[in-house]
Protein backbone atom coordinates (compact mmCIF):
# COMPACT_ATOMS: atom_id res chain seq x y z
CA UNK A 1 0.00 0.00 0.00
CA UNK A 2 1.05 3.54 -0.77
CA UNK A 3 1.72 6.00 2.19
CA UNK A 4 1.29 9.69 1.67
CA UNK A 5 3.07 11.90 2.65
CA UNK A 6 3.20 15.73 4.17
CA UNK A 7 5.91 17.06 2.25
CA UNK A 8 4.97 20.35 0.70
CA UNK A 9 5.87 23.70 2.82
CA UNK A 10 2.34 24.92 2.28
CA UNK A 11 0.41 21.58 3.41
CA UNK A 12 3.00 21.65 6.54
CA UNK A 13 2.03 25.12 7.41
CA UNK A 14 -1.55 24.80 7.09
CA UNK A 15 -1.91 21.93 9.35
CA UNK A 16 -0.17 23.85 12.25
CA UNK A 17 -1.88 26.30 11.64
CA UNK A 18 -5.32 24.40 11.86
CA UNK A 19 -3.40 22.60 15.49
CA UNK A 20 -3.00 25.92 16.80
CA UNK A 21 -6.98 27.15 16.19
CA UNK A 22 -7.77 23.77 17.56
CA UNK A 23 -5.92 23.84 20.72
CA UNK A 24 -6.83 27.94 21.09
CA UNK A 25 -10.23 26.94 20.70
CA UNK A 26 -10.16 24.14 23.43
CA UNK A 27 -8.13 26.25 25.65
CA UNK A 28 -10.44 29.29 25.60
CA UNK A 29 -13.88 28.98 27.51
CA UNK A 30 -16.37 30.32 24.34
CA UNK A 31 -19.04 30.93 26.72
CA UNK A 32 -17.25 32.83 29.39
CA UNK A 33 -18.46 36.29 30.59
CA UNK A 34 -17.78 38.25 33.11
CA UNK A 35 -19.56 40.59 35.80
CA UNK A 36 -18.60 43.83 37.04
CA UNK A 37 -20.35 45.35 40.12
CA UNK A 38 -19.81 48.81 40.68
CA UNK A 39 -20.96 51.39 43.69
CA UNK A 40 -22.93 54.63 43.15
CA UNK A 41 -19.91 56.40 42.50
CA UNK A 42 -18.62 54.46 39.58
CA UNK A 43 -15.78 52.65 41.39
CA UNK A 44 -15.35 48.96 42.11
CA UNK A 45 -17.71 47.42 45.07
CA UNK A 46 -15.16 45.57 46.10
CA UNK A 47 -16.36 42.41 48.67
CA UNK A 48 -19.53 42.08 46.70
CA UNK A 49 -20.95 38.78 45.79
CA UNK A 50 -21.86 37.49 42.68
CA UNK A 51 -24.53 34.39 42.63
CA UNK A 52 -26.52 33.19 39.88
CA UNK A 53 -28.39 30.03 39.64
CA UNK A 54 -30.12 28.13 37.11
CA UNK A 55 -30.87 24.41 35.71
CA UNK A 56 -27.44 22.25 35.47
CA UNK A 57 -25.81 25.69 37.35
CA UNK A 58 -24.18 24.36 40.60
CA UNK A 59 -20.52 24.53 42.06
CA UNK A 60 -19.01 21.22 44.01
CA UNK A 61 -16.27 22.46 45.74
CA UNK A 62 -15.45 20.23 48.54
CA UNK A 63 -12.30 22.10 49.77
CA UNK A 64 -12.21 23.23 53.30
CA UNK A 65 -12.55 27.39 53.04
CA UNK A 66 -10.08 29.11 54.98
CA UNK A 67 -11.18 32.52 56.87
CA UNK A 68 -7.84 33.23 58.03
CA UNK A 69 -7.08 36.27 60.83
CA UNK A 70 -4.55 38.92 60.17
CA UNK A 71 -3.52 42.48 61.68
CA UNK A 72 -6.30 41.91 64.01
CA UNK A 73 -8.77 41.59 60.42
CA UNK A 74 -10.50 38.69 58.69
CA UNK A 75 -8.82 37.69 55.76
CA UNK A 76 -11.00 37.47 53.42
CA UNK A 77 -13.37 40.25 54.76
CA UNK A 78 -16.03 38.55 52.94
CA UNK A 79 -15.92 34.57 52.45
CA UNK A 80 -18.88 32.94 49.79
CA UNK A 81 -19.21 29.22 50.44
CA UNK A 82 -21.70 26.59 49.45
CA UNK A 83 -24.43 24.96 51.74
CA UNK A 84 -22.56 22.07 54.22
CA UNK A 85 -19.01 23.47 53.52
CA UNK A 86 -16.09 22.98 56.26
CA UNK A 87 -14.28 26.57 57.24
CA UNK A 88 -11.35 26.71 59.08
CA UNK A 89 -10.30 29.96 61.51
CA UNK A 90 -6.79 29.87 61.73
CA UNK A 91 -5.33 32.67 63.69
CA UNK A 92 -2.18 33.90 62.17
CA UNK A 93 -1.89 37.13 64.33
CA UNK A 94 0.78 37.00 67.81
CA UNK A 95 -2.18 37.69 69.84
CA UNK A 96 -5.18 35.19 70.54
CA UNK A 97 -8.85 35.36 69.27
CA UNK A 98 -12.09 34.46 70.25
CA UNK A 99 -14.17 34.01 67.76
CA UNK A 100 -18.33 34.23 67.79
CA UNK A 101 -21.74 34.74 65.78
CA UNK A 102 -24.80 35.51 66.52
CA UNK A 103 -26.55 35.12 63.13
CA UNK A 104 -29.42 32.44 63.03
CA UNK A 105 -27.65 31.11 60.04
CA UNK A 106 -25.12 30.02 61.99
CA UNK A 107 -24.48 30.47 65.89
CA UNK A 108 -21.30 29.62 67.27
CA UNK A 109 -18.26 30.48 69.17
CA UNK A 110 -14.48 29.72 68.85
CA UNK A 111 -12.99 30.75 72.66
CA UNK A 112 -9.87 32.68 72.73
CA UNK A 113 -7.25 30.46 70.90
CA UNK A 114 -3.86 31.16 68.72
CA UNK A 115 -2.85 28.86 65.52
CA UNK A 116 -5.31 26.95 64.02
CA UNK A 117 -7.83 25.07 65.16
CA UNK A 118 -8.17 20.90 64.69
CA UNK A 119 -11.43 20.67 63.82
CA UNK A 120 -13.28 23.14 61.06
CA UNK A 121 -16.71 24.59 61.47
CA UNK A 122 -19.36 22.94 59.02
CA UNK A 123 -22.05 25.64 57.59
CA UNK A 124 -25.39 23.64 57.48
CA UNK A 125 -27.85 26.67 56.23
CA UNK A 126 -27.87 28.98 53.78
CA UNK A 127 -27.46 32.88 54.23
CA UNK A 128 -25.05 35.31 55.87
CA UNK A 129 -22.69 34.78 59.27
CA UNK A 130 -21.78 37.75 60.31
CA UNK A 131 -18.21 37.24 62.45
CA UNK A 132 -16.76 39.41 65.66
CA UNK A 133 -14.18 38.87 68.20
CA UNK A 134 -14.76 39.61 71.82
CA UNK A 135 -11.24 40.92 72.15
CA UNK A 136 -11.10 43.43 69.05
CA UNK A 137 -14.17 44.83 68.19
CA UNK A 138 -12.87 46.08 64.99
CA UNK A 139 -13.01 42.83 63.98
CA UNK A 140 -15.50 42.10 61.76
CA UNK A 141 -16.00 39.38 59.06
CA UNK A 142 -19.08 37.61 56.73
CA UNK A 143 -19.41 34.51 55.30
CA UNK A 144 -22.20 34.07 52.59
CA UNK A 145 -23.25 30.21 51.94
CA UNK A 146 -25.64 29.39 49.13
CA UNK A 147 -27.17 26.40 48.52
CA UNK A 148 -27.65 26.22 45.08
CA UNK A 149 -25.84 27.84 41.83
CA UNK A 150 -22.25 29.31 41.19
CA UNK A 151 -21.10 31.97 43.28
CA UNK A 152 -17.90 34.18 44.39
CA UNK A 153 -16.46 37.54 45.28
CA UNK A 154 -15.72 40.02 42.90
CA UNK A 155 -11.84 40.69 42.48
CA UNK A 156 -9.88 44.73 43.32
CA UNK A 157 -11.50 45.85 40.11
CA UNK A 158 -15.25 44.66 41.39
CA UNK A 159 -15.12 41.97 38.31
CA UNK A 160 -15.91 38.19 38.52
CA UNK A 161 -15.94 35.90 35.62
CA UNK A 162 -18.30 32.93 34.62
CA UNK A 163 -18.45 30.19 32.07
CA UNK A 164 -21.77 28.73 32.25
CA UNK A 165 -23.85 29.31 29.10
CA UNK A 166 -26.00 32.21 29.56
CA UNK A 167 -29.14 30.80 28.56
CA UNK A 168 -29.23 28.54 31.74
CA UNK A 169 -28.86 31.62 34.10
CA UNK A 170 -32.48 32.00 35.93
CA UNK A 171 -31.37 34.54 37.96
CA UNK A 172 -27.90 36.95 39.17
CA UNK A 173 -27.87 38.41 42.65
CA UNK A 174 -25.84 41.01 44.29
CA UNK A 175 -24.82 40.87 48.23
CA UNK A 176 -22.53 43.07 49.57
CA UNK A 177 -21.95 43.90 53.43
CA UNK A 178 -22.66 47.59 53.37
CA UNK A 179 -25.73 47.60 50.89
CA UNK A 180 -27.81 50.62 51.59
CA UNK A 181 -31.10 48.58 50.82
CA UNK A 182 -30.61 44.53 51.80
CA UNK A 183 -33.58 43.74 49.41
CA UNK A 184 -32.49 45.12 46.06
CA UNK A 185 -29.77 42.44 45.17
CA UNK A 186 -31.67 41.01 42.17
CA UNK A 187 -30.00 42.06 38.64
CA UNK A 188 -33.15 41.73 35.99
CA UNK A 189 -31.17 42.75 32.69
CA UNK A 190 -31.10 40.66 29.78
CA UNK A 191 -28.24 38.70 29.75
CA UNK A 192 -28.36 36.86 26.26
CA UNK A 193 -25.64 37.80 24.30
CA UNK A 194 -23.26 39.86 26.54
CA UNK A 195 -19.57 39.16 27.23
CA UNK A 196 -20.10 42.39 29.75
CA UNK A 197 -22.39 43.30 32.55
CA UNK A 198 -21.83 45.93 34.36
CA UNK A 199 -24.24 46.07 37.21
CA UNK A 200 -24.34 49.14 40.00
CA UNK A 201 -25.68 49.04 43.50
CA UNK A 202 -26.21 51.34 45.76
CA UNK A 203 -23.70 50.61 49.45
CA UNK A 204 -22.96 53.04 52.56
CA UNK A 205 -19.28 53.24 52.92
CA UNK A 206 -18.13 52.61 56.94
CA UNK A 207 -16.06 55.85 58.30
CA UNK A 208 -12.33 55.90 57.86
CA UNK A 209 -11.14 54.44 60.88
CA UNK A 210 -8.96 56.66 63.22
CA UNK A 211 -5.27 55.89 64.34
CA UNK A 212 -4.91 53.58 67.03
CA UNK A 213 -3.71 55.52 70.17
CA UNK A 214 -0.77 54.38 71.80
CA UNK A 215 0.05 53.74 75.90
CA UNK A 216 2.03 55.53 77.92
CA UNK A 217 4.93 52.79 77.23
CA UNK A 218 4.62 53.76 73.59
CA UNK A 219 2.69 50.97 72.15
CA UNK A 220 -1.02 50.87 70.67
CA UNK A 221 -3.71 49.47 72.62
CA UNK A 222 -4.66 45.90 71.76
């Protein structure tokens, strides 16, 4: 039998040219599009929460979440998790924590401790935990658990990206912390068609905090 063979310049260059589209085409999510939440004053709502939900729309990460403690701060200040998730609370500050919430979602208290705990906490309902510490009351944290859909926090530019096909997204909901109305977090644009969406919400910015003051021995109250 005869073999034939690839040995003209042109024929060599068109089929890696045709590998290239192939693999670029494999390697780049078609359907992806991607979110941008703004504030009332144009600029990037950062800590906001994306969710949108929908038939064959669901997320199964199984990974313990982390909501880690640093500079006396939750880190991340906002934490999005799904419905039955483990989180951990390590404490990487020099001084110990103690840990609490009051929210019905989830009520429960971590006494003062330092490192990291052995056991994580599981979430069992969906909505928001709102975190303190009863040493620092500056502390404060969230943890939004959803128990259905896809879901995260926007990035430093407010933007989050998705890859599910449009058409399957029923609905896209804001949260964010400091929203200046809790019940308007439901986005009802048309989302056929755009690689884009910018959507703006409306969020009452905390005061600037003020300097720690310092001891007579020249160190800042803890």
């Amino acid at each position: 039998m005869k073999k034939h063979e690839l040995s003209s310049p042109q024929c060599t260059s068109t089929l890696n040219s045709s590998i290239i589209l192939i693999l670029l085409f494999l390697s780049s999510p078609a359907s992806a599009w991607t979110v941008t939440v703004l504030d009332q004053d144009g600029q990037p709502a950062q800590n906001a929460v994306v969710h949108i939900s929908g038939p064959g729309i669901t997320s199964s990460d199984t990974d313990v979440a982390i909501m880690d403690q640093v500079n006396r701060q939750y880190s991340p200040h906002v934490l999005a998790i799904r419905k039955n998730q483990k989180v951990s609370f390590p404490n990487s500050d020099n001084v110990r924590h103690h840990v609490y919430s009051f929210s019905k979602t989830k009520p429960f208290e971590m006494k003062l401790y330092a490192g990291t705990p052995n056991n994580p906490i599981t979430f069992e309902t969906e909505g928001i935990v709102v975190l303190g510490c009863n040493i620092h009351d500056s502390m404060l944290g969230y943890i939004a658990v959803y128990g259905d859909g896809k879901f995260g926090v926007v990035d430093d530019a407010g933007k989050i990206v998705f890859s599910e096909p449009q058409k399957s997204v029923a609905t896209l909901d804001i949260w964010h912390p400091n929203l200046a109305d809790k019940t308007k977090t439901h986005y009802s644009g048309h989302l056929s068609g755009q690689n884009n969406i910018t959507v703006t919400i409306n969020i009452t910015h905390p005061p600037k905090k003020t300097p720690s003051k310092k001891n007579k021995f020249g160190r800042f109250y803890k």
